[in-house]
N, C-alpha and C. Protein backbone atom coordinates (compact mmCIF):
# COMPACT_ATOMS: atom_id res chain seq x y z
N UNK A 1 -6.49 -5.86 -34.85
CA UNK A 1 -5.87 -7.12 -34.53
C UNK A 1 -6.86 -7.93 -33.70
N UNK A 2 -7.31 -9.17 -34.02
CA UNK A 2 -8.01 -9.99 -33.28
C UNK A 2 -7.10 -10.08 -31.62
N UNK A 3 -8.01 -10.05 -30.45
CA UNK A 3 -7.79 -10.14 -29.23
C UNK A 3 -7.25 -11.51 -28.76
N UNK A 4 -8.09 -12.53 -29.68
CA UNK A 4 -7.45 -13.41 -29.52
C UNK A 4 -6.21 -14.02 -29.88
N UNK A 5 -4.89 -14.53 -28.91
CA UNK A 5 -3.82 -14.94 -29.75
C UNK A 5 -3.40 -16.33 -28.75
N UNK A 6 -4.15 -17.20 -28.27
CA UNK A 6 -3.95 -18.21 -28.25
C UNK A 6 -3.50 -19.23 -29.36
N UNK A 7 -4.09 -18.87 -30.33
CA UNK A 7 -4.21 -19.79 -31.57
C UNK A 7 -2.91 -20.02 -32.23
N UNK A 8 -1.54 -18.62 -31.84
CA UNK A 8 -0.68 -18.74 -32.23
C UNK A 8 0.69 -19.32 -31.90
N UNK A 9 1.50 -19.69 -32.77
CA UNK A 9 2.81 -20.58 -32.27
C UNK A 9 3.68 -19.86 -31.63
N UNK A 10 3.27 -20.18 -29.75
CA UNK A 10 4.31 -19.38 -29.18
C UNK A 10 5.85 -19.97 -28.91
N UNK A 11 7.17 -19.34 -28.97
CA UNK A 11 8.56 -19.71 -28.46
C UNK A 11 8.59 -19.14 -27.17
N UNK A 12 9.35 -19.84 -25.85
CA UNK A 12 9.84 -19.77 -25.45
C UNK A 12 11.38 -19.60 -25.08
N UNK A 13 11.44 -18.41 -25.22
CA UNK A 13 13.07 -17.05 -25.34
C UNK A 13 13.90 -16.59 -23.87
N UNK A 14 14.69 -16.28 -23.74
CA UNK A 14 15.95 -16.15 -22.85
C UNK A 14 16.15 -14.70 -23.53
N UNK A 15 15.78 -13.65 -22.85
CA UNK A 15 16.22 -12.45 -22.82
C UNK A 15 17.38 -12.01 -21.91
N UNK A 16 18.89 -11.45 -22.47
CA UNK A 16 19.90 -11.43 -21.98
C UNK A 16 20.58 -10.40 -21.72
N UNK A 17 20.95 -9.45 -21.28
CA UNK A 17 21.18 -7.72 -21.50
C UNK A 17 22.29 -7.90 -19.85
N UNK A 18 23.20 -7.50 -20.63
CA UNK A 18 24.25 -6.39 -19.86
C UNK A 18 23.68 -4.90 -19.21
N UNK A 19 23.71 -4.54 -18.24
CA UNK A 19 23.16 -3.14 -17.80
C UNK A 19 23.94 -2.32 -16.95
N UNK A 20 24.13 -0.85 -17.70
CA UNK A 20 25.25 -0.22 -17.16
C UNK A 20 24.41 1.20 -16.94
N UNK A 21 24.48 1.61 -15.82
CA UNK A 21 24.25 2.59 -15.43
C UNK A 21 24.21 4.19 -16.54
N UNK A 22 24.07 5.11 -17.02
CA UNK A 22 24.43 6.30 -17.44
C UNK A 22 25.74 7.02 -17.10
N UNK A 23 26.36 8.20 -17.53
CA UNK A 23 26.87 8.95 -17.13
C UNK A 23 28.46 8.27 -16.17
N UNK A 24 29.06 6.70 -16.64
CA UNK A 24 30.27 6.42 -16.59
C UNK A 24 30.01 5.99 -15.19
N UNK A 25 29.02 5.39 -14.33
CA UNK A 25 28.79 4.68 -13.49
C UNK A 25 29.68 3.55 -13.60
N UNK A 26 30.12 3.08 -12.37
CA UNK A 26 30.33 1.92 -12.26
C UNK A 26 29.80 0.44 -12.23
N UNK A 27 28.27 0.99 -11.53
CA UNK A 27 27.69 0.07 -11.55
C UNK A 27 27.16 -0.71 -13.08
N UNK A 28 27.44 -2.17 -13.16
CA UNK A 28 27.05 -3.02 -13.97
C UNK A 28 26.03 -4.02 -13.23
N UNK A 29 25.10 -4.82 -14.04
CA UNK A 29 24.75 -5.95 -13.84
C UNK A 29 24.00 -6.52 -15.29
N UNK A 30 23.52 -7.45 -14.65
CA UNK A 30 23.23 -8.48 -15.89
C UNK A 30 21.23 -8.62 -15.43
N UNK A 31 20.48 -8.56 -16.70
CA UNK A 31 19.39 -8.59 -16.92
C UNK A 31 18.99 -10.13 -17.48
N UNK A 32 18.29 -10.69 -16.33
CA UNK A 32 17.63 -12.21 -17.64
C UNK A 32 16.59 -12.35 -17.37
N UNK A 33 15.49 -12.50 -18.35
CA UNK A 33 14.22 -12.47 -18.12
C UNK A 33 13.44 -14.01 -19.26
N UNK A 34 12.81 -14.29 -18.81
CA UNK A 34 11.69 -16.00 -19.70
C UNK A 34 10.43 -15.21 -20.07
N UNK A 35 10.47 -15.11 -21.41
CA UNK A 35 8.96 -14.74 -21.95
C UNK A 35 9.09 -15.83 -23.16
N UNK A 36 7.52 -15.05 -23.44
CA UNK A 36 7.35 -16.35 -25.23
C UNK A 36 7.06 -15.28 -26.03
N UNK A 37 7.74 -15.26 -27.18
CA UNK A 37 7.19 -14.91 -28.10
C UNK A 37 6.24 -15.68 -29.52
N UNK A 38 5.39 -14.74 -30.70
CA UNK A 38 5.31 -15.22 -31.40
C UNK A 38 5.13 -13.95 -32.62
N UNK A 39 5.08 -14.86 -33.82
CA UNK A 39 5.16 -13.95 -35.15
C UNK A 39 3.59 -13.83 -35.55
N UNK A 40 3.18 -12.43 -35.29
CA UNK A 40 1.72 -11.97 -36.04
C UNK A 40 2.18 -11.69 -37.32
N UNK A 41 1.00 -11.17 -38.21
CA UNK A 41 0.77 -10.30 -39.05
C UNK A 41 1.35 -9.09 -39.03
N UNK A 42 1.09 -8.45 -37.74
CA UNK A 42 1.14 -7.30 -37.40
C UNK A 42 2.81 -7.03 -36.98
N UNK A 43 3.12 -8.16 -36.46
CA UNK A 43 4.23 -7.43 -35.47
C UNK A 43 4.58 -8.90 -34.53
N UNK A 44 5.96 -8.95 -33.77
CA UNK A 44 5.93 -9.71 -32.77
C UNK A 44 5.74 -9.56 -32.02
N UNK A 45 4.86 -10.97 -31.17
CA UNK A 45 3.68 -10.31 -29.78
C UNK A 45 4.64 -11.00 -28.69
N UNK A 46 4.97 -10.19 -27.37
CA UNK A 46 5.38 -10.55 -26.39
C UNK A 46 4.25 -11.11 -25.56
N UNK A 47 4.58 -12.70 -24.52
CA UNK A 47 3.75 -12.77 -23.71
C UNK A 47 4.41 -13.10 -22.26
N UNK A 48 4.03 -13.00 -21.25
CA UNK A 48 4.54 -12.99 -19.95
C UNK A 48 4.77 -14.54 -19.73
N UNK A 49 5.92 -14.53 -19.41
CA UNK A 49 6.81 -15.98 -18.76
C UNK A 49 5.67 -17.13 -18.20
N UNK A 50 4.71 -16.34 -17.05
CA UNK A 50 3.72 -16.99 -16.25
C UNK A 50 2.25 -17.19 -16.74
N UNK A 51 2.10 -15.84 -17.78
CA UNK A 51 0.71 -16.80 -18.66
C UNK A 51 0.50 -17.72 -19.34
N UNK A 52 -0.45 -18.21 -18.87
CA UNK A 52 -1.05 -19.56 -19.34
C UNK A 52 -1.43 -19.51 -20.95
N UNK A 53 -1.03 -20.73 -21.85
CA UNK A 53 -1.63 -20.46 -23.48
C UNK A 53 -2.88 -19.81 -23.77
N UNK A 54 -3.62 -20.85 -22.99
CA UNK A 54 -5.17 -20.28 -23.14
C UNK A 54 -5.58 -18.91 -22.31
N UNK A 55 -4.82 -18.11 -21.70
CA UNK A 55 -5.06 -16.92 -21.42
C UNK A 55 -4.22 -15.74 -22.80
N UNK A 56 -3.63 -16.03 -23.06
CA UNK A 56 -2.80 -15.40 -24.29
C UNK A 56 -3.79 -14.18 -25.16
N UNK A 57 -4.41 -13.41 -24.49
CA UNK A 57 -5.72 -12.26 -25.44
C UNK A 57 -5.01 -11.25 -24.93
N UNK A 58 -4.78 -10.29 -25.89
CA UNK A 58 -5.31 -8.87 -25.81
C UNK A 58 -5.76 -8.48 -24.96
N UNK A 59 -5.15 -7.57 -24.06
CA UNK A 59 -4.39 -6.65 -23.89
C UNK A 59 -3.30 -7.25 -23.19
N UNK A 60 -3.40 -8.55 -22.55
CA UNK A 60 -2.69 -9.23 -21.86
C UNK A 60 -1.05 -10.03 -22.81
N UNK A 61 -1.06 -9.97 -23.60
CA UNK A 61 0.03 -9.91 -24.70
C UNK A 61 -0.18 -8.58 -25.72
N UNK A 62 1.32 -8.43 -25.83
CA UNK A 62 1.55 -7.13 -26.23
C UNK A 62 2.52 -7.14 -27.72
N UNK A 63 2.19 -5.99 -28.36
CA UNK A 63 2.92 -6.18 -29.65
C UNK A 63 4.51 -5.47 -29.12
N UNK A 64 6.00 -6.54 -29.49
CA UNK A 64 7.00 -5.65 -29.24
C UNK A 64 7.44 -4.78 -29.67
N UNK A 65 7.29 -4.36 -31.29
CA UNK A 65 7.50 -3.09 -32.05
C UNK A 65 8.23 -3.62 -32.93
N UNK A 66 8.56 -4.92 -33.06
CA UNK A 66 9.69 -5.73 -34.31
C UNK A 66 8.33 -5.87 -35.34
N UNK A 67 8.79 -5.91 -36.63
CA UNK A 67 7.99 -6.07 -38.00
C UNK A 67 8.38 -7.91 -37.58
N UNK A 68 6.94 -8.20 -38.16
CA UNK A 68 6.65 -9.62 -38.57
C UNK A 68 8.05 -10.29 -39.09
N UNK A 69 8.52 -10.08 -39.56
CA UNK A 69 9.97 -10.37 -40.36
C UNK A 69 10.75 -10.50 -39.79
N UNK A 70 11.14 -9.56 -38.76
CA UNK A 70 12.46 -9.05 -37.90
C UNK A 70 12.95 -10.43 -37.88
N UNK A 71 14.34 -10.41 -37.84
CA UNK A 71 15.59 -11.95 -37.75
C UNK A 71 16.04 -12.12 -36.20
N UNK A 72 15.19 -12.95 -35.85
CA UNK A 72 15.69 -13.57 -34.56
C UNK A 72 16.59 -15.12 -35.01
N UNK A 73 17.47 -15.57 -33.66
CA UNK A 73 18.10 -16.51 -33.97
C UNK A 73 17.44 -17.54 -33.94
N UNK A 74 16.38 -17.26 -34.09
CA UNK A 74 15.79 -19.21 -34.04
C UNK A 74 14.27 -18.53 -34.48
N UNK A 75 13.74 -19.72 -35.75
CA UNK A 75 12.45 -19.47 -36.24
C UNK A 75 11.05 -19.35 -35.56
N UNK A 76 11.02 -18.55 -36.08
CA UNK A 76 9.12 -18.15 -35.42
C UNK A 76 8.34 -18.34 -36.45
N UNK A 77 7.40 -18.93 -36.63
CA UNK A 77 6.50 -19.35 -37.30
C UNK A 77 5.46 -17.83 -37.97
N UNK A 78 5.25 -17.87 -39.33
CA UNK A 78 4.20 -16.39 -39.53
C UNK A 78 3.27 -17.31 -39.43
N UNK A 79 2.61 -15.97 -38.75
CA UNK A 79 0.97 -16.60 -38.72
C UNK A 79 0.44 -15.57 -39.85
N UNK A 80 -0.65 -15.50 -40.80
CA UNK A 80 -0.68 -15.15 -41.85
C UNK A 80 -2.36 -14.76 -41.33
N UNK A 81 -2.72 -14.15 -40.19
CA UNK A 81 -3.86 -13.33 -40.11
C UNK A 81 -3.60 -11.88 -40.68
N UNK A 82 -4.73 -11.64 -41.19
CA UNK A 82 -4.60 -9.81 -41.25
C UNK A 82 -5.36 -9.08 -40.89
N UNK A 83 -5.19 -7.93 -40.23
CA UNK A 83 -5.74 -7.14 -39.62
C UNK A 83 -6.26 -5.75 -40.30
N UNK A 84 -6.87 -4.92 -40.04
CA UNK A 84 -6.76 -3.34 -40.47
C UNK A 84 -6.20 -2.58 -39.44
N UNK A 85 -6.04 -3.43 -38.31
CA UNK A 85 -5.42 -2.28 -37.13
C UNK A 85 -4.39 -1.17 -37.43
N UNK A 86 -4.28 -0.28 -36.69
CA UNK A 86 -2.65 0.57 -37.11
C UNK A 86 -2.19 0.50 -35.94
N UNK A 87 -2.73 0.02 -35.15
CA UNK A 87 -1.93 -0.18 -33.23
C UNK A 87 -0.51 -0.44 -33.51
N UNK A 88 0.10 0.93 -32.98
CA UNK A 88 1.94 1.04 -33.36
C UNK A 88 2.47 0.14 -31.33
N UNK A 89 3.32 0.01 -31.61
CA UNK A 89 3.96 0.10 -29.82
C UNK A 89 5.36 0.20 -29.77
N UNK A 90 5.86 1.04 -28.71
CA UNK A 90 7.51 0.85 -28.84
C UNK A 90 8.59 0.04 -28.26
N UNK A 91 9.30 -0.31 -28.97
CA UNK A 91 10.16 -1.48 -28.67
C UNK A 91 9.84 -1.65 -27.01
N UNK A 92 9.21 -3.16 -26.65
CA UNK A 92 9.71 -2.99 -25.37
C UNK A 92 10.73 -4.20 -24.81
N UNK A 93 11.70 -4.54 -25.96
CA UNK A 93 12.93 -5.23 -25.60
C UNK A 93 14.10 -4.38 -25.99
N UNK A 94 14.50 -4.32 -25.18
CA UNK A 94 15.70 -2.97 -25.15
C UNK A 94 16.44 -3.23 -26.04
N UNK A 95 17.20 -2.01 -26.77
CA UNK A 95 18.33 -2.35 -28.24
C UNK A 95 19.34 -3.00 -26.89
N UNK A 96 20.31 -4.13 -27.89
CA UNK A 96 21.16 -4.86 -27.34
C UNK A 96 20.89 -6.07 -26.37
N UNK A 97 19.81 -6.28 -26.50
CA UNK A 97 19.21 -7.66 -25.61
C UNK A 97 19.49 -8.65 -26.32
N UNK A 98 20.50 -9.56 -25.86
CA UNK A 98 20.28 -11.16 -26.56
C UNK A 98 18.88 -11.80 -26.51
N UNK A 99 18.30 -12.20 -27.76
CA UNK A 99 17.20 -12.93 -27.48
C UNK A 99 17.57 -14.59 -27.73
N UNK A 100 17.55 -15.36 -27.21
CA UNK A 100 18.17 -16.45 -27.43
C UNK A 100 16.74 -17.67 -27.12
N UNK A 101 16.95 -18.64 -27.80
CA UNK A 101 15.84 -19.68 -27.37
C UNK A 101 15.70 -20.39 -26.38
N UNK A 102 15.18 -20.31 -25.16
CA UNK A 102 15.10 -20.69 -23.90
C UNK A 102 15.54 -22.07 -23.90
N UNK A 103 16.64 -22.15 -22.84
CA UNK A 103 16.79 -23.34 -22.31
C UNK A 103 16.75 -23.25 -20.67
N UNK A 104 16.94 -24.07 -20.54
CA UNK A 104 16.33 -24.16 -18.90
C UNK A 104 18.07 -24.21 -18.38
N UNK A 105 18.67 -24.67 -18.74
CA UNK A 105 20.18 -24.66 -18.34
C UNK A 105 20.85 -23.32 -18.20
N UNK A 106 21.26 -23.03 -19.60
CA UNK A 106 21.23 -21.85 -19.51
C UNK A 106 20.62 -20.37 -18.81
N UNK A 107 19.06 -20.42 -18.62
CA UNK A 107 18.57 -19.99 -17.65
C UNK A 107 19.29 -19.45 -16.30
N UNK A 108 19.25 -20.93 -15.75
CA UNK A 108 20.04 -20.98 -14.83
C UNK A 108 21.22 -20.57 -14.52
N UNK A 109 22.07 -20.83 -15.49
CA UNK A 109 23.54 -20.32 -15.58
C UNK A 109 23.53 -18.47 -15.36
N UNK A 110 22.83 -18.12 -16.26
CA UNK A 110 22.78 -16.60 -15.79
C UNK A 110 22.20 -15.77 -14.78
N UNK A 111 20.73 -16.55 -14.72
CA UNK A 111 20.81 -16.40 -13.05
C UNK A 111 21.57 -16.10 -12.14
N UNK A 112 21.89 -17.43 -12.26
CA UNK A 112 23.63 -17.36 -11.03
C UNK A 112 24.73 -16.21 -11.01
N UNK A 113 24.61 -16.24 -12.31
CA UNK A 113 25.79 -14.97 -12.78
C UNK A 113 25.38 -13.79 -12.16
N UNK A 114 23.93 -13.47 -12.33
CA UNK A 114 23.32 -12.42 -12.55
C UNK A 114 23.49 -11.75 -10.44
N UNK A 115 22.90 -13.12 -10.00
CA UNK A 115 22.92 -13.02 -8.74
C UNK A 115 24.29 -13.10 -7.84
N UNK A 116 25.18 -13.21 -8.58
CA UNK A 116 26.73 -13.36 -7.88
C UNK A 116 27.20 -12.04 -7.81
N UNK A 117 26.95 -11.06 -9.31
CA UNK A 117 27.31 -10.25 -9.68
C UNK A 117 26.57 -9.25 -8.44
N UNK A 118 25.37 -9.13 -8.56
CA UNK A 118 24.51 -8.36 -8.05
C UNK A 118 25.15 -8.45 -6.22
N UNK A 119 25.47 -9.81 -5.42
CA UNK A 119 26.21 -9.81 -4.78
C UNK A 119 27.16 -8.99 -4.38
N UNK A 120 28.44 -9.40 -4.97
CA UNK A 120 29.48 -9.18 -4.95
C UNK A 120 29.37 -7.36 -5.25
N UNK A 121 29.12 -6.44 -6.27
CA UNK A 121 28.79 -5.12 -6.09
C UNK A 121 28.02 -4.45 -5.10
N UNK A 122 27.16 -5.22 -4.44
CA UNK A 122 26.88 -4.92 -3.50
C UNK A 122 27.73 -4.92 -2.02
N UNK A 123 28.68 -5.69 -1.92
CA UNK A 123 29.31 -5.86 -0.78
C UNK A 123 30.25 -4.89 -1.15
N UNK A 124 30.84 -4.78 -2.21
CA UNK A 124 31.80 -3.84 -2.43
C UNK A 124 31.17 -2.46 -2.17
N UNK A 125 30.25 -2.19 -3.05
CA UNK A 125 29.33 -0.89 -2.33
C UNK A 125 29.73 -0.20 -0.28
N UNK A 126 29.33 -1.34 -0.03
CA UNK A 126 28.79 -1.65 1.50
C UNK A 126 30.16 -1.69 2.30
N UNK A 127 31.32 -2.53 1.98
CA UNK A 127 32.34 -2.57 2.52
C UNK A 127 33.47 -2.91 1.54
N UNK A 128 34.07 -1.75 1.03
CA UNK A 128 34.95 -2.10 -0.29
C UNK A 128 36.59 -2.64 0.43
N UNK A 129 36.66 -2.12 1.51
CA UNK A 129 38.18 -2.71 2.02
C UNK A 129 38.17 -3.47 3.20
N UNK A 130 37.01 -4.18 3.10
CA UNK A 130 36.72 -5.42 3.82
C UNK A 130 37.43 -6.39 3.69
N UNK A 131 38.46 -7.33 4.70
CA UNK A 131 38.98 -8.54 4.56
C UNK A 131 38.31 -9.48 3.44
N UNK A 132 37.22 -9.81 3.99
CA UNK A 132 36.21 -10.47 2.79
C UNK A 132 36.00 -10.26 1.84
N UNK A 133 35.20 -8.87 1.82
CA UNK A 133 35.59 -8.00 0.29
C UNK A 133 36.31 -8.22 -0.81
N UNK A 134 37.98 -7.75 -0.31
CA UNK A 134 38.61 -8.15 -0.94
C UNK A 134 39.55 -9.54 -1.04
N UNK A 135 39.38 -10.23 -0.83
CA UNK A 135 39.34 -11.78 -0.71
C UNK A 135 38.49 -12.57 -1.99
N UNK A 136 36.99 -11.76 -1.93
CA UNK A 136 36.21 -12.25 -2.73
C UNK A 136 36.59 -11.14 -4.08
N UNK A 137 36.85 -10.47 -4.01
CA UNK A 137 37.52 -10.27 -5.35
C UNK A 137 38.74 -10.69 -6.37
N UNK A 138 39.71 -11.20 -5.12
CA UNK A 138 41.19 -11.66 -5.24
C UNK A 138 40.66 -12.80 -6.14
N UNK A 139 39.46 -13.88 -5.19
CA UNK A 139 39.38 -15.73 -5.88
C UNK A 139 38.81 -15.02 -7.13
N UNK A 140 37.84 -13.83 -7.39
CA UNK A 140 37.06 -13.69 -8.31
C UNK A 140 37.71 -13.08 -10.07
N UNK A 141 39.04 -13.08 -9.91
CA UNK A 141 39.33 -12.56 -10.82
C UNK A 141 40.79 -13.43 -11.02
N UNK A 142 40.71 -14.72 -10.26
CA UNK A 142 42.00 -15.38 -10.54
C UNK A 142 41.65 -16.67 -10.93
């Protein structure tokens, strides 16, 4: 696979995942993460939220383990290089992740969620029969 992948049409994506502990935990929270993707030859290449286009090379973007093809909800462009590589990699967007097309609103919205949630289990953790505590659970579920 050429090192270079500036050249290609990257999206900017909203990765979305519910996260529940193992073994019937209670604990939940919510995962949101801003990367770009794009469609190789090879595979779809993940790149980090904060790199710059023109930094976009090898090793610094990574293949996610989806075939060129794979059906996301919103189009990715093939780029129609070919390689001889056999460089495999394993999924590194977890089964059950919404991949959704970044909006900046939305973003935000789960954020919030993400950080209310993360909150609020935490205080319960910390002080579950707390006046407050439960107060903030009472408004939170009415």
């Amino acid at each position: 696979m050429n090192d270079d992948c500036t050249q290609l049409d990257w999206k900017p994506i909203l990765l979305v995942k519910v996260t529940r502990l193992p073994f019937g935990d209670t604990h939940t929270g919510l995962s949101v993460k801003r990367l770009y993707l794009a469609r190789h030859s090879e595979g779809i290449l993940r790149a980090d939220w904060t790199l710059p286009a023109d930094e976009r090379f090898l090793p610094l973007v990574q293949l996610t383990g989806w075939k060129p093809e794979r059906n996301v909800s919103f189009a990715l462009p093939v780029q129609y290089q070919r390689s001889s590589s056999s460089e495999r990699s394993a999924a590194v967007i977890p089964t059950g992740t919404w991949v959704l097309p970044y909006d900046d609103a939305h973003y935000q919205l789960y954020e919030r969620v993400r950080l209310t949630i993360h909150a609020m289990l935490e205080q319960v953790e910390k002080f579950p029969t707390n006046t407050q505590t439960l107060h903030m659970l009472t408004r939170w579920i009415t």
